[in-house]
PDB file of N, CA and C in Angstrom:
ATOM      1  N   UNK A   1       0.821  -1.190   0.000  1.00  0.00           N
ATOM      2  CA  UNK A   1       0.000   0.000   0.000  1.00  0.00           C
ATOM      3  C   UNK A   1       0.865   1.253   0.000  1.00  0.00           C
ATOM      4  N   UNK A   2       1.917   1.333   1.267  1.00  0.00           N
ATOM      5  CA  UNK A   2       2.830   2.030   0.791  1.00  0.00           C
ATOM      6  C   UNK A   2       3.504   2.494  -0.365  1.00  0.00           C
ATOM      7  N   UNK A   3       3.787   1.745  -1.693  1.00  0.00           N
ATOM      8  CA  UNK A   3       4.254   1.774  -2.488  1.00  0.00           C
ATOM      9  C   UNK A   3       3.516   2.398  -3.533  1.00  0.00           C
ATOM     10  N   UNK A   4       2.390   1.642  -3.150  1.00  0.00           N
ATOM     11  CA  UNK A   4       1.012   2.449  -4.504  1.00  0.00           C
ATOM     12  C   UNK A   4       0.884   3.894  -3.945  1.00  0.00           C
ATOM     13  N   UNK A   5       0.996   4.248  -2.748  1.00  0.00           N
ATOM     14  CA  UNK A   5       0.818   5.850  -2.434  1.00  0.00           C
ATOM     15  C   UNK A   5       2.119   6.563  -2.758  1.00  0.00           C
ATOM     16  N   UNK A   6       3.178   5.953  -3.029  1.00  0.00           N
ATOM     17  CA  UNK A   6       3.641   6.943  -3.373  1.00  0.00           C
ATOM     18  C   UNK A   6       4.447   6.951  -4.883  1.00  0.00           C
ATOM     19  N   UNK A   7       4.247   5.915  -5.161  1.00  0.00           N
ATOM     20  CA  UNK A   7       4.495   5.217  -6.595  1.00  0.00           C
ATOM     21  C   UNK A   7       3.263   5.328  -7.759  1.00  0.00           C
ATOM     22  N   UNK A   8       2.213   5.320  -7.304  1.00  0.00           N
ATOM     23  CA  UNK A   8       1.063   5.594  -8.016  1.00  0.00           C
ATOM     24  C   UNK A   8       0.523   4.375  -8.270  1.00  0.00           C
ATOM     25  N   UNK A   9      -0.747   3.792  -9.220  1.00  0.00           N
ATOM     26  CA  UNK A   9      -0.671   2.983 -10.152  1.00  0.00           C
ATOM     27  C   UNK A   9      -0.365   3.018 -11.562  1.00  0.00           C
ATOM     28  N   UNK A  10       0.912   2.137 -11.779  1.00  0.00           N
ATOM     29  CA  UNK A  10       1.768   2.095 -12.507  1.00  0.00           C
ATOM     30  C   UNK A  10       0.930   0.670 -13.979  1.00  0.00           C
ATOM     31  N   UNK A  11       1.563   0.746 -14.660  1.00  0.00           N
ATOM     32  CA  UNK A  11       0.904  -0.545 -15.939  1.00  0.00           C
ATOM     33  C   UNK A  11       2.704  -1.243 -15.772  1.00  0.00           C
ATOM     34  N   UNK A  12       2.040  -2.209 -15.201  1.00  0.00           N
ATOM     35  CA  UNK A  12       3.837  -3.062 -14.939  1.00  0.00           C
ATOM     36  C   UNK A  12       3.436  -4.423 -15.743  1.00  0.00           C
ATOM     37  N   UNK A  13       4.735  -4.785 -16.822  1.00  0.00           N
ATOM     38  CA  UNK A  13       4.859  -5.516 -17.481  1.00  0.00           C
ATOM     39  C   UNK A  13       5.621  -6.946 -17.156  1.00  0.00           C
ATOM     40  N   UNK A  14       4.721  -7.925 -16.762  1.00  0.00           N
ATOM     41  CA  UNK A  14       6.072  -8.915 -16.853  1.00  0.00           C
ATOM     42  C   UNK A  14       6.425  -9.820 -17.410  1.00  0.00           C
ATOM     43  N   UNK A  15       7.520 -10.111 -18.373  1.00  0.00           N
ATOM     44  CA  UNK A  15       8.108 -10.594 -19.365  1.00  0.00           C
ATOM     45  C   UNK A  15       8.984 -11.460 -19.028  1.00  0.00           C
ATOM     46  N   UNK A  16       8.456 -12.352 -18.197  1.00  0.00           N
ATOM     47  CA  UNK A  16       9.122 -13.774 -17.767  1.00  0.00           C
ATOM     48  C   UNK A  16       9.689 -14.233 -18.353  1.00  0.00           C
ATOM     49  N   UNK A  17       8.569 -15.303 -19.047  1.00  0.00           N
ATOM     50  CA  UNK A  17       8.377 -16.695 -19.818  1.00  0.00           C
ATOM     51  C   UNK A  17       8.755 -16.351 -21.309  1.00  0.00           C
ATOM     52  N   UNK A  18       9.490 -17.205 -21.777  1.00  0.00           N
ATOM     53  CA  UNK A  18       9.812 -16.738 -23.356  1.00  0.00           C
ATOM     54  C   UNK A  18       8.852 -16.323 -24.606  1.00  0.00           C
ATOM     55  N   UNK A  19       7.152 -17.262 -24.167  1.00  0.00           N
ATOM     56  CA  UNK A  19       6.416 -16.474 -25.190  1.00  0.00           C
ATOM     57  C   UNK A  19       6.206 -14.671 -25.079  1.00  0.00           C
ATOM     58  N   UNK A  20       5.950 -14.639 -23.633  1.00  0.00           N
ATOM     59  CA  UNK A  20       6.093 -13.042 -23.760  1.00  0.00           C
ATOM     60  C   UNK A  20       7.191 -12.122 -23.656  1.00  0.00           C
ATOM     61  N   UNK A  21       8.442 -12.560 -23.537  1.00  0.00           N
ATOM     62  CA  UNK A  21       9.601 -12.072 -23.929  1.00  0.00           C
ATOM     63  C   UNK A  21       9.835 -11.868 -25.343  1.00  0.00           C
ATOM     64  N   UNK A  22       9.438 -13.109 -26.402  1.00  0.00           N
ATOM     65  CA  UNK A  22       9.789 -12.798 -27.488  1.00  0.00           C
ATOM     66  C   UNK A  22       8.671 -12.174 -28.117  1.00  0.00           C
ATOM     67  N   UNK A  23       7.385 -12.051 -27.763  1.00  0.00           N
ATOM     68  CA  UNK A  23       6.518 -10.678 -27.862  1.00  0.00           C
ATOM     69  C   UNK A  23       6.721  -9.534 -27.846  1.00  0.00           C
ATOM     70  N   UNK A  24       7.388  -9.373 -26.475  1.00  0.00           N
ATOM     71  CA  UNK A  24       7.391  -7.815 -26.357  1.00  0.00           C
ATOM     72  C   UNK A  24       8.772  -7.024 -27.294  1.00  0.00           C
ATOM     73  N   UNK A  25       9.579  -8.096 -27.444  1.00  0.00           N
ATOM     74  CA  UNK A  25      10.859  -7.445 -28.129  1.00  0.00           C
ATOM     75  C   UNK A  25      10.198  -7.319 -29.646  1.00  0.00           C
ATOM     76  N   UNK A  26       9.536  -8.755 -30.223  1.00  0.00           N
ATOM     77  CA  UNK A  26       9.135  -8.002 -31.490  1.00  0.00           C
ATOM     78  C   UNK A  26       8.056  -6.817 -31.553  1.00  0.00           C
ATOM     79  N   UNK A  27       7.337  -6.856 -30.665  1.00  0.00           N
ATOM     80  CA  UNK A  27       6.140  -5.618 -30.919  1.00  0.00           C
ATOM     81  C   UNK A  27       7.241  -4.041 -29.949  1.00  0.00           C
ATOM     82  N   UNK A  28       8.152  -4.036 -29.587  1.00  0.00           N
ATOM     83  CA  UNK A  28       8.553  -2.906 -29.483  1.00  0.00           C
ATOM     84  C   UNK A  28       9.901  -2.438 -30.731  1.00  0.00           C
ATOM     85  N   UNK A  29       9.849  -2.977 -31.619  1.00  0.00           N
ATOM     86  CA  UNK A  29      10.391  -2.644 -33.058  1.00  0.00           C
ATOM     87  C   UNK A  29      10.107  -2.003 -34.026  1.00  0.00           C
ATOM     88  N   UNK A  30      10.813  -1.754 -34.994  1.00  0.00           N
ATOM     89  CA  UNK A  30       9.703  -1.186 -36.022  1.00  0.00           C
ATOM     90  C   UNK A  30       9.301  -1.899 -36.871  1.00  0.00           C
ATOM     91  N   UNK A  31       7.790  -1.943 -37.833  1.00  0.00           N
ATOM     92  CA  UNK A  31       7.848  -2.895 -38.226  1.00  0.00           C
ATOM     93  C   UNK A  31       7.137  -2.854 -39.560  1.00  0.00           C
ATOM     94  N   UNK A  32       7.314  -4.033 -40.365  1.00  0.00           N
ATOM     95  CA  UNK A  32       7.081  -3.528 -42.024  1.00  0.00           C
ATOM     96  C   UNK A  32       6.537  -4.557 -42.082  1.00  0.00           C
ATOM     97  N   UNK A  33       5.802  -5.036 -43.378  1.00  0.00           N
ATOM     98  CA  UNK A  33       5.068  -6.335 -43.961  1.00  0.00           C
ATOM     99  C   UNK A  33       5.740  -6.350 -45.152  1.00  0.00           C
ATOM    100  N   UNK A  34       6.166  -7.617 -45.825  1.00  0.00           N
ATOM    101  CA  UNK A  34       6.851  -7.906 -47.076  1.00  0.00           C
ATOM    102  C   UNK A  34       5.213  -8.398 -48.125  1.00  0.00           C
ATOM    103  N   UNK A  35       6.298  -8.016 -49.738  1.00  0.00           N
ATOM    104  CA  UNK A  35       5.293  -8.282 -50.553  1.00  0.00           C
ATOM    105  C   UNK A  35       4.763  -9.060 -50.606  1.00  0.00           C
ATOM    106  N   UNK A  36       4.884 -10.310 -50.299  1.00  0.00           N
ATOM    107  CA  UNK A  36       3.920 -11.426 -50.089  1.00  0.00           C
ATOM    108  C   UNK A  36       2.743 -11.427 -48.985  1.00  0.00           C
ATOM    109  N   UNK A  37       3.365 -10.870 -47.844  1.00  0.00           N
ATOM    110  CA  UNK A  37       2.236 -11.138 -46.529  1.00  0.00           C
ATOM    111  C   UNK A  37       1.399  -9.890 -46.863  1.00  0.00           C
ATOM    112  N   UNK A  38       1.877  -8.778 -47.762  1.00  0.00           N
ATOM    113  CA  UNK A  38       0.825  -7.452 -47.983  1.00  0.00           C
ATOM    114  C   UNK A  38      -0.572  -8.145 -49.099  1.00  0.00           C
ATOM    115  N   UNK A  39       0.105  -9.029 -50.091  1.00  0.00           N
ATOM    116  CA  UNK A  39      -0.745  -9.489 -50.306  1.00  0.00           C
ATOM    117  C   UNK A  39      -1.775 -10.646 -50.150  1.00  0.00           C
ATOM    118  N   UNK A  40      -1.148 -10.879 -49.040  1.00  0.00           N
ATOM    119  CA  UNK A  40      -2.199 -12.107 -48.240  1.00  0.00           C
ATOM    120  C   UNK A  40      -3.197 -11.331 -47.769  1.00  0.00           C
ATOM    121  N   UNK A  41      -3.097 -10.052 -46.995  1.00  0.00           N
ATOM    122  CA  UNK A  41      -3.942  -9.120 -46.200  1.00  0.00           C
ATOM    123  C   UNK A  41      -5.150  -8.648 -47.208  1.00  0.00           C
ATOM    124  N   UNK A  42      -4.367  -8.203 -48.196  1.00  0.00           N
ATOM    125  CA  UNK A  42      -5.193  -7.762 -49.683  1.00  0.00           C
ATOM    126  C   UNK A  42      -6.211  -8.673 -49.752  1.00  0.00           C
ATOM    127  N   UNK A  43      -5.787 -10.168 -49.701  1.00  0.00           N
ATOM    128  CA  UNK A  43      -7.155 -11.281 -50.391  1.00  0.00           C
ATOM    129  C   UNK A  43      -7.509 -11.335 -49.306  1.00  0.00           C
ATOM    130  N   UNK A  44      -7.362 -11.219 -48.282  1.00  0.00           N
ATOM    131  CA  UNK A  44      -8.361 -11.364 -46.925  1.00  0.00           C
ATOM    132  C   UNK A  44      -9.113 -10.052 -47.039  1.00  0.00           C
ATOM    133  N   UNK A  45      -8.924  -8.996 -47.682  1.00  0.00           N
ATOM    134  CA  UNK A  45      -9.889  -8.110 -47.280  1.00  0.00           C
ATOM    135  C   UNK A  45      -9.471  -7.223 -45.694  1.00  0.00           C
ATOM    136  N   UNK A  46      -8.229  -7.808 -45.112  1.00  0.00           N
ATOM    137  CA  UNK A  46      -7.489  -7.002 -44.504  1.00  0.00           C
ATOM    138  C   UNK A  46      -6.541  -5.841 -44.233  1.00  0.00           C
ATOM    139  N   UNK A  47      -6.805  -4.783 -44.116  1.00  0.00           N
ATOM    140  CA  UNK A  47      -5.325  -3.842 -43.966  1.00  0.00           C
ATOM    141  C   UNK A  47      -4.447  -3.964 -43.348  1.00  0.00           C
ATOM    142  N   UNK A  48      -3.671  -3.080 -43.410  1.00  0.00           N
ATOM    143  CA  UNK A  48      -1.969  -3.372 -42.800  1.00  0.00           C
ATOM    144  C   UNK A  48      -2.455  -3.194 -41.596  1.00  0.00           C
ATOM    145  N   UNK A  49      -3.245  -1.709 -41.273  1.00  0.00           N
ATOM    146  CA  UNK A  49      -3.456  -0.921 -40.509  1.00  0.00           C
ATOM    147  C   UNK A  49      -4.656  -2.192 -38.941  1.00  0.00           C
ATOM    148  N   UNK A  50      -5.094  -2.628 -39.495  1.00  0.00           N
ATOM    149  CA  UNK A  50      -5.686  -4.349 -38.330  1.00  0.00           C
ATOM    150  C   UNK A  50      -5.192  -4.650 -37.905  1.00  0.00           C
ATOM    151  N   UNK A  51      -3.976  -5.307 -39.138  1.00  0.00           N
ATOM    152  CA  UNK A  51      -3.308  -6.575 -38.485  1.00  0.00           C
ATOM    153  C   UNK A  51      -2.495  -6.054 -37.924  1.00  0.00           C
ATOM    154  N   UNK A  52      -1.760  -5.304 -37.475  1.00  0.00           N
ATOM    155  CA  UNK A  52      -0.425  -3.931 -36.490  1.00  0.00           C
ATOM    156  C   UNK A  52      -1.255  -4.417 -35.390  1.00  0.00           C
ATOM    157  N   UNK A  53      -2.807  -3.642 -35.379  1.00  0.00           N
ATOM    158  CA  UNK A  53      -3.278  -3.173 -34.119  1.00  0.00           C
ATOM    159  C   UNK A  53      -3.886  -5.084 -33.619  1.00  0.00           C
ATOM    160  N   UNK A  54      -3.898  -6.503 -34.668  1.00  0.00           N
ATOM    161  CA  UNK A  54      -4.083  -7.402 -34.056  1.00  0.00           C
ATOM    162  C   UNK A  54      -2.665  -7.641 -33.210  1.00  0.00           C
ATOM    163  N   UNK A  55      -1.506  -7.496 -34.137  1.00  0.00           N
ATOM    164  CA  UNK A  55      -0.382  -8.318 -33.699  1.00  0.00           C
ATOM    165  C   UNK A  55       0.172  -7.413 -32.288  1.00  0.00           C
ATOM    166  N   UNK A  56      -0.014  -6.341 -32.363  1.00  0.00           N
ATOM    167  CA  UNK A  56       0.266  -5.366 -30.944  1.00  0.00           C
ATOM    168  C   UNK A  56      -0.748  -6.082 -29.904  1.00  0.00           C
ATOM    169  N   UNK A  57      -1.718  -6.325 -29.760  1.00  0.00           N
ATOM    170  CA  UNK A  57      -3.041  -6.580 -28.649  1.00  0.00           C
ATOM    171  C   UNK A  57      -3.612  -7.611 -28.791  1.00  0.00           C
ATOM    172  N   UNK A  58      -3.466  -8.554 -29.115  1.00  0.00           N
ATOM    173  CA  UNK A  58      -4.463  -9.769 -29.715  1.00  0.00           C
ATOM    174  C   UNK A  58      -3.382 -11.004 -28.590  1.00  0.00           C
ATOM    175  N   UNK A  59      -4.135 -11.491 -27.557  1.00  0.00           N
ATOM    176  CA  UNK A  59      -3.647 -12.733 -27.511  1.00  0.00           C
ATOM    177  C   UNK A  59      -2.573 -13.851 -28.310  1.00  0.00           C
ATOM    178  N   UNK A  60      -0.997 -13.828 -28.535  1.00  0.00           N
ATOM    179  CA  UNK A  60      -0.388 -14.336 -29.599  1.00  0.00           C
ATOM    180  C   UNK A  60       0.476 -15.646 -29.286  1.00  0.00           C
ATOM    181  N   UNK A  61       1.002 -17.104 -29.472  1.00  0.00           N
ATOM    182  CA  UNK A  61       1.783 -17.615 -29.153  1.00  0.00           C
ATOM    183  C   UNK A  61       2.352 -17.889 -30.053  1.00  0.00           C
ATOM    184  N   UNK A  62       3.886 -17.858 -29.512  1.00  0.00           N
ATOM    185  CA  UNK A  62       4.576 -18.318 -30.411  1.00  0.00           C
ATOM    186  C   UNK A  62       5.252 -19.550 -30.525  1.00  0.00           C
ATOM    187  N   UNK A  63       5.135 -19.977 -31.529  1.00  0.00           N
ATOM    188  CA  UNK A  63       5.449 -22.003 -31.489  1.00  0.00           C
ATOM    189  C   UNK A  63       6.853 -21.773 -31.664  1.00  0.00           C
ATOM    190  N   UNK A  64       7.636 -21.988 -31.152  1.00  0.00           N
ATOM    191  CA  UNK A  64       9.241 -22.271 -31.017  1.00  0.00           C
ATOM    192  C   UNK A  64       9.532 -23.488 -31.319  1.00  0.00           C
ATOM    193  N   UNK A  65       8.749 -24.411 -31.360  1.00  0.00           N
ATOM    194  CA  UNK A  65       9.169 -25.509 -32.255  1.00  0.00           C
ATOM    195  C   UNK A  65       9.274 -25.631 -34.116  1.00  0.00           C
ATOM    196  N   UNK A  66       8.456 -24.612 -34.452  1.00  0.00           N
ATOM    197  CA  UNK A  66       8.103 -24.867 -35.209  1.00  0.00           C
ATOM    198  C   UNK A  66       8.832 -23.077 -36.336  1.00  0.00           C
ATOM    199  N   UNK A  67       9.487 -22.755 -35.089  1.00  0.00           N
ATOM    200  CA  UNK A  67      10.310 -21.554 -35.579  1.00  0.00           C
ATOM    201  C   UNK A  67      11.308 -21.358 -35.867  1.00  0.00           C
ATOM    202  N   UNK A  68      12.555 -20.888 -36.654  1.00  0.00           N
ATOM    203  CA  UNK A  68      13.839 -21.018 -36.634  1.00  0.00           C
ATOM    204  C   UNK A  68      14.495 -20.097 -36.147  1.00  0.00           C
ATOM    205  N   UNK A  69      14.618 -20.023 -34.875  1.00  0.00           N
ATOM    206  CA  UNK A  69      15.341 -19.504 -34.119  1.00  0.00           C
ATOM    207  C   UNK A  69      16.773 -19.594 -33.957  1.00  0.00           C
ATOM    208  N   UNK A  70      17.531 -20.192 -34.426  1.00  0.00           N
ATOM    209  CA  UNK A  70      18.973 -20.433 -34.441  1.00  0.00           C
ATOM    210  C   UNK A  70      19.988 -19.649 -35.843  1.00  0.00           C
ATOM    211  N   UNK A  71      18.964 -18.894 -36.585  1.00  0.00           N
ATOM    212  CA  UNK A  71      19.489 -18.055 -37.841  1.00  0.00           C
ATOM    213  C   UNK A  71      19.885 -16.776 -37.326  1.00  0.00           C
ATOM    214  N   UNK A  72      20.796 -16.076 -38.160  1.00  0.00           N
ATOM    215  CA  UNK A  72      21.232 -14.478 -37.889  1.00  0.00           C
ATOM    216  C   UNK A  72      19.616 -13.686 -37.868  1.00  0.00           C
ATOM    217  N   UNK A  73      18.820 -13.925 -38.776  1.00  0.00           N
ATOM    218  CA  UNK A  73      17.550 -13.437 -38.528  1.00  0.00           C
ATOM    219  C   UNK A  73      16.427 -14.379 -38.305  1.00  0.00           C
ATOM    220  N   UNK A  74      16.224 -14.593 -36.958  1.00  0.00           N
ATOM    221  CA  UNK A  74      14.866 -15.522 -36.426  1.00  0.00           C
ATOM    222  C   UNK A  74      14.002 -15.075 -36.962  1.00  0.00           C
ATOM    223  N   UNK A  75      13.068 -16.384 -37.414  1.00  0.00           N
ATOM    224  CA  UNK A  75      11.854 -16.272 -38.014  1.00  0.00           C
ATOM    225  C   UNK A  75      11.360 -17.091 -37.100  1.00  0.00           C
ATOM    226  N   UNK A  76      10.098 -16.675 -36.680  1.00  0.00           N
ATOM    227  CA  UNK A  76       8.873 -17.114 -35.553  1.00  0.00           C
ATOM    228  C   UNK A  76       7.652 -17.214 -36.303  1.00  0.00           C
ATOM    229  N   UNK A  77       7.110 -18.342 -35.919  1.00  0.00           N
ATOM    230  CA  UNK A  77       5.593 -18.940 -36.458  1.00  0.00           C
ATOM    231  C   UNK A  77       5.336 -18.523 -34.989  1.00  0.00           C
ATOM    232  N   UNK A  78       3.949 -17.516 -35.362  1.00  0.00           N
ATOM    233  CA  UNK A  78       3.475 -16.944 -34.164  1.00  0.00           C
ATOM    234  C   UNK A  78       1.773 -17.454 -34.484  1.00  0.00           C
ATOM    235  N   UNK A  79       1.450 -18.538 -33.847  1.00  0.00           N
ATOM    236  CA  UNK A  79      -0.132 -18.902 -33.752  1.00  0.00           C
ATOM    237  C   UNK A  79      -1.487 -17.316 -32.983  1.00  0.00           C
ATOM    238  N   UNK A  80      -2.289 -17.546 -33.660  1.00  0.00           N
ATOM    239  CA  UNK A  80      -3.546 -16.571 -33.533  1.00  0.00           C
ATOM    240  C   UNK A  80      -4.664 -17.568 -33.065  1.00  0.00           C
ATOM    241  N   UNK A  81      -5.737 -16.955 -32.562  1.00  0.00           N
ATOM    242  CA  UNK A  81      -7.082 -17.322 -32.511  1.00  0.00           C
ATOM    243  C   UNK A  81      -8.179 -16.206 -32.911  1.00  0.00           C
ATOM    244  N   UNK A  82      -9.012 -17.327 -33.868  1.00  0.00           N
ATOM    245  CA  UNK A  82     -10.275 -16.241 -34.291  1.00  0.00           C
ATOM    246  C   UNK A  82     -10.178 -15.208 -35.211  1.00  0.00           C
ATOM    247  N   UNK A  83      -9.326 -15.773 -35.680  1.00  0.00           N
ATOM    248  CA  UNK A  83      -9.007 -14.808 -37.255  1.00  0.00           C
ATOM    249  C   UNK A  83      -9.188 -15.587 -38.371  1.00  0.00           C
ATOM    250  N   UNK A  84      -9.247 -15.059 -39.773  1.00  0.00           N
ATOM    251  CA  UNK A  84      -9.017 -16.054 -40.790  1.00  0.00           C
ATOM    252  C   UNK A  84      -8.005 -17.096 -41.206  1.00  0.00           C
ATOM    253  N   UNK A  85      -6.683 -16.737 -40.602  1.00  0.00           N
ATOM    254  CA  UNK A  85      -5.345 -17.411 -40.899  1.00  0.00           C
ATOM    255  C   UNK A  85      -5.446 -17.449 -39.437  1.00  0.00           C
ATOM    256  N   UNK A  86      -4.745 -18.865 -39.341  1.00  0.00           N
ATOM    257  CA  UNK A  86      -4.259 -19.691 -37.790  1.00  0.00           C
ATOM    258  C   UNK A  86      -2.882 -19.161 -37.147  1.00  0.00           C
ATOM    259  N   UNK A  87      -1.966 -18.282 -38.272  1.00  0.00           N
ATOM    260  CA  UNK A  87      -0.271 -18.330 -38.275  1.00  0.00           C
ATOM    261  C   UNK A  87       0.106 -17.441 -38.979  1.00  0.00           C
ATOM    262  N   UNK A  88       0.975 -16.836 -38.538  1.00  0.00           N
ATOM    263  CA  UNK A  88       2.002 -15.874 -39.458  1.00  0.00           C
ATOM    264  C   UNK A  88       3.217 -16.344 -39.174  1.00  0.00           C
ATOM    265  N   UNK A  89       3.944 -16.091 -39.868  1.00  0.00           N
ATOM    266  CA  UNK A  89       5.440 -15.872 -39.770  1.00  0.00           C
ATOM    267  C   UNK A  89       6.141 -14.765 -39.697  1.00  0.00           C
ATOM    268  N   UNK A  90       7.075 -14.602 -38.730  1.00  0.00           N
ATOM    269  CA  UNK A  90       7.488 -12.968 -38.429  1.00  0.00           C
ATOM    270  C   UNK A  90       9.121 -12.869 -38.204  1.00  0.00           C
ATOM    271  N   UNK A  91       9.752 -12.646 -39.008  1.00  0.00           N
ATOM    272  CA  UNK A  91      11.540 -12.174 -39.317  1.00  0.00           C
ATOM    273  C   UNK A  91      11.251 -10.915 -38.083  1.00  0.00           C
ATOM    274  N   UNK A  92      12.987 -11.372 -37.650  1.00  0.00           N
ATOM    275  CA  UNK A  92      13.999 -10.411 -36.901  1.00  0.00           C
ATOM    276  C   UNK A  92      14.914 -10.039 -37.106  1.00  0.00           C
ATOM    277  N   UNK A  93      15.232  -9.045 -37.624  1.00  0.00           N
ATOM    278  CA  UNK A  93      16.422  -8.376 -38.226  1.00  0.00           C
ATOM    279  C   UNK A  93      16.373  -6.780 -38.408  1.00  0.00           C
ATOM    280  N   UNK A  94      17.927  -6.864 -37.508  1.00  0.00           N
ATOM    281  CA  UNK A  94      18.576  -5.531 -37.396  1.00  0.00           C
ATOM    282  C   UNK A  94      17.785  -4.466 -36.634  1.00  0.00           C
ATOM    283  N   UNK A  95      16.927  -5.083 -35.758  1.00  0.00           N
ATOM    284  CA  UNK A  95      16.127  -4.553 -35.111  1.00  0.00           C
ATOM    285  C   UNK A  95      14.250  -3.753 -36.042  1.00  0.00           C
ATOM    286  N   UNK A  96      14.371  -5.030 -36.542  1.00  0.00           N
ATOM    287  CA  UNK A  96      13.026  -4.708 -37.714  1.00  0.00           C
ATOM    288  C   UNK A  96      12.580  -6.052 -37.825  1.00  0.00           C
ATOM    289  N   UNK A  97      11.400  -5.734 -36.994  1.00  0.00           N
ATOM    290  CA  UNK A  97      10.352  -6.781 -37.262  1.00  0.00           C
ATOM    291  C   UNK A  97       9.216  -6.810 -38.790  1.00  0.00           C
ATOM    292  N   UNK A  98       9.284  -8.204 -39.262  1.00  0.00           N
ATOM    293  CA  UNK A  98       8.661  -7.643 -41.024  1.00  0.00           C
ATOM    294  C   UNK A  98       7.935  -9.231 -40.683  1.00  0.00           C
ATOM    295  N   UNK A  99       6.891  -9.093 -40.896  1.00  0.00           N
ATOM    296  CA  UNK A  99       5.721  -9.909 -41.458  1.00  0.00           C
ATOM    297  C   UNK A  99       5.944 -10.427 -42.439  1.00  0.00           C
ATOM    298  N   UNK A 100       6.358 -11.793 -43.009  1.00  0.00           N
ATOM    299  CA  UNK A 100       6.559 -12.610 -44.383  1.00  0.00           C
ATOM    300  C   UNK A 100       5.639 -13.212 -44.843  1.00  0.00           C
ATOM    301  N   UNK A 101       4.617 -13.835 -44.197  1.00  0.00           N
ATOM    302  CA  UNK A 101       3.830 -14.390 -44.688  1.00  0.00           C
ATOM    303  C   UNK A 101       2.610 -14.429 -43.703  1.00  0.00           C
ATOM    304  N   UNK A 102       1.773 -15.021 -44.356  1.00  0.00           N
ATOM    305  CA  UNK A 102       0.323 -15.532 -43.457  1.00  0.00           C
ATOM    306  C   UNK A 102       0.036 -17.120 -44.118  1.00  0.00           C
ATOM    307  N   UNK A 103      -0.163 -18.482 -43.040  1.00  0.00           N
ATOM    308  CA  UNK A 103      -0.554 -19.526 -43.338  1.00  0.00           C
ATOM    309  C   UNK A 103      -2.082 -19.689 -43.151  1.00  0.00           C
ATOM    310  N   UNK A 104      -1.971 -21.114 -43.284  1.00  0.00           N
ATOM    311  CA  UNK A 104      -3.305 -21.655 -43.735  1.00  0.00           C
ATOM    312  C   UNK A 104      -4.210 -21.134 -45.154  1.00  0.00           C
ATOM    313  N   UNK A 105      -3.301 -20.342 -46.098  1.00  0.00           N
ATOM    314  CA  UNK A 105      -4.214 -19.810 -47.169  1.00  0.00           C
ATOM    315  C   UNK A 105      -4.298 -20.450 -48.173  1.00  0.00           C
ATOM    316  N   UNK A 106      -5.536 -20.336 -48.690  1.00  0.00           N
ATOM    317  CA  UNK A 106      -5.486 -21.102 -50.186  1.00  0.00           C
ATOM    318  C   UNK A 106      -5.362 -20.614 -51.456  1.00  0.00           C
ATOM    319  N   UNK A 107      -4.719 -19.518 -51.371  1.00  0.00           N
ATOM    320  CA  UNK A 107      -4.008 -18.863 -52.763  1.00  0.00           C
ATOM    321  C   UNK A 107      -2.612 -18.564 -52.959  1.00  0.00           C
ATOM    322  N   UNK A 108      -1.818 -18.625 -53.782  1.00  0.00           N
ATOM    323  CA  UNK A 108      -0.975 -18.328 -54.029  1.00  0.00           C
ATOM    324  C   UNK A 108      -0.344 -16.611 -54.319  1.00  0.00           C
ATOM    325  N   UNK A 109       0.499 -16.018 -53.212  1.00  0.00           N
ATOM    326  CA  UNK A 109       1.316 -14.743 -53.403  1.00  0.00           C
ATOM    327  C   UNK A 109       2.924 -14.802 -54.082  1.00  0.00           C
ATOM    328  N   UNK A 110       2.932 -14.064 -54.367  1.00  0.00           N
ATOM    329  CA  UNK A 110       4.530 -13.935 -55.076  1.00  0.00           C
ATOM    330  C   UNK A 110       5.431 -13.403 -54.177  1.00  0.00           C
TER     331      UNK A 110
END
């Protein structure tokens, strides 16, 4: 109680466990979508401008099994719920997080 009176209430983050560790480092980056995952968004009828504000706030895990984490630039299969696509894939590099793709789709992007 002490602390809240003179500390205030504060929004305290804690970034334990590795799914939300490797959350918060990619969503505090900057971040771009490549030509392929822009046009996955396109045939979904999605904007860039959603999926930012899903991948910032939306409940996210990331499958580390199923990620390659051991490259100069990690790529993470980050699972969703309740969207049209189950999965994205999301590059790390040079401090730039970029969106490559979106799974589960049934069309082909370039």
């Amino acid at each position: 109680m002490i602390s809240l009176f003179f500390f205030g209430n504060r929004e305290i983050d804690f970034s334990y466990f590795p799914n939300a560790r490797t959350l918060k480092h990619l969503r505090n980056q900057n971040f771009v979508i490549s030509p392929t995952a822009k046009c996955h968004l396109d045939s979904m009828g999605m904007n860039a401008d959603r999926f930012i504000e899903l991948f910032q706030k939306a409940p996210l895990d990331v499958d580390f099994r199923a990620s390659d984490i051991r490259r100069l630039c990690p790529k993470y299969l980050i699972e969703v719920e309740n969207q049209i696509f189950s999965s994205f894939i999301i590059s790390d590099c040079d401090s730039l997080t970029t969106l490559s793709s979106l799974d589960d789709l049934d069309f082909f992007c370039p």
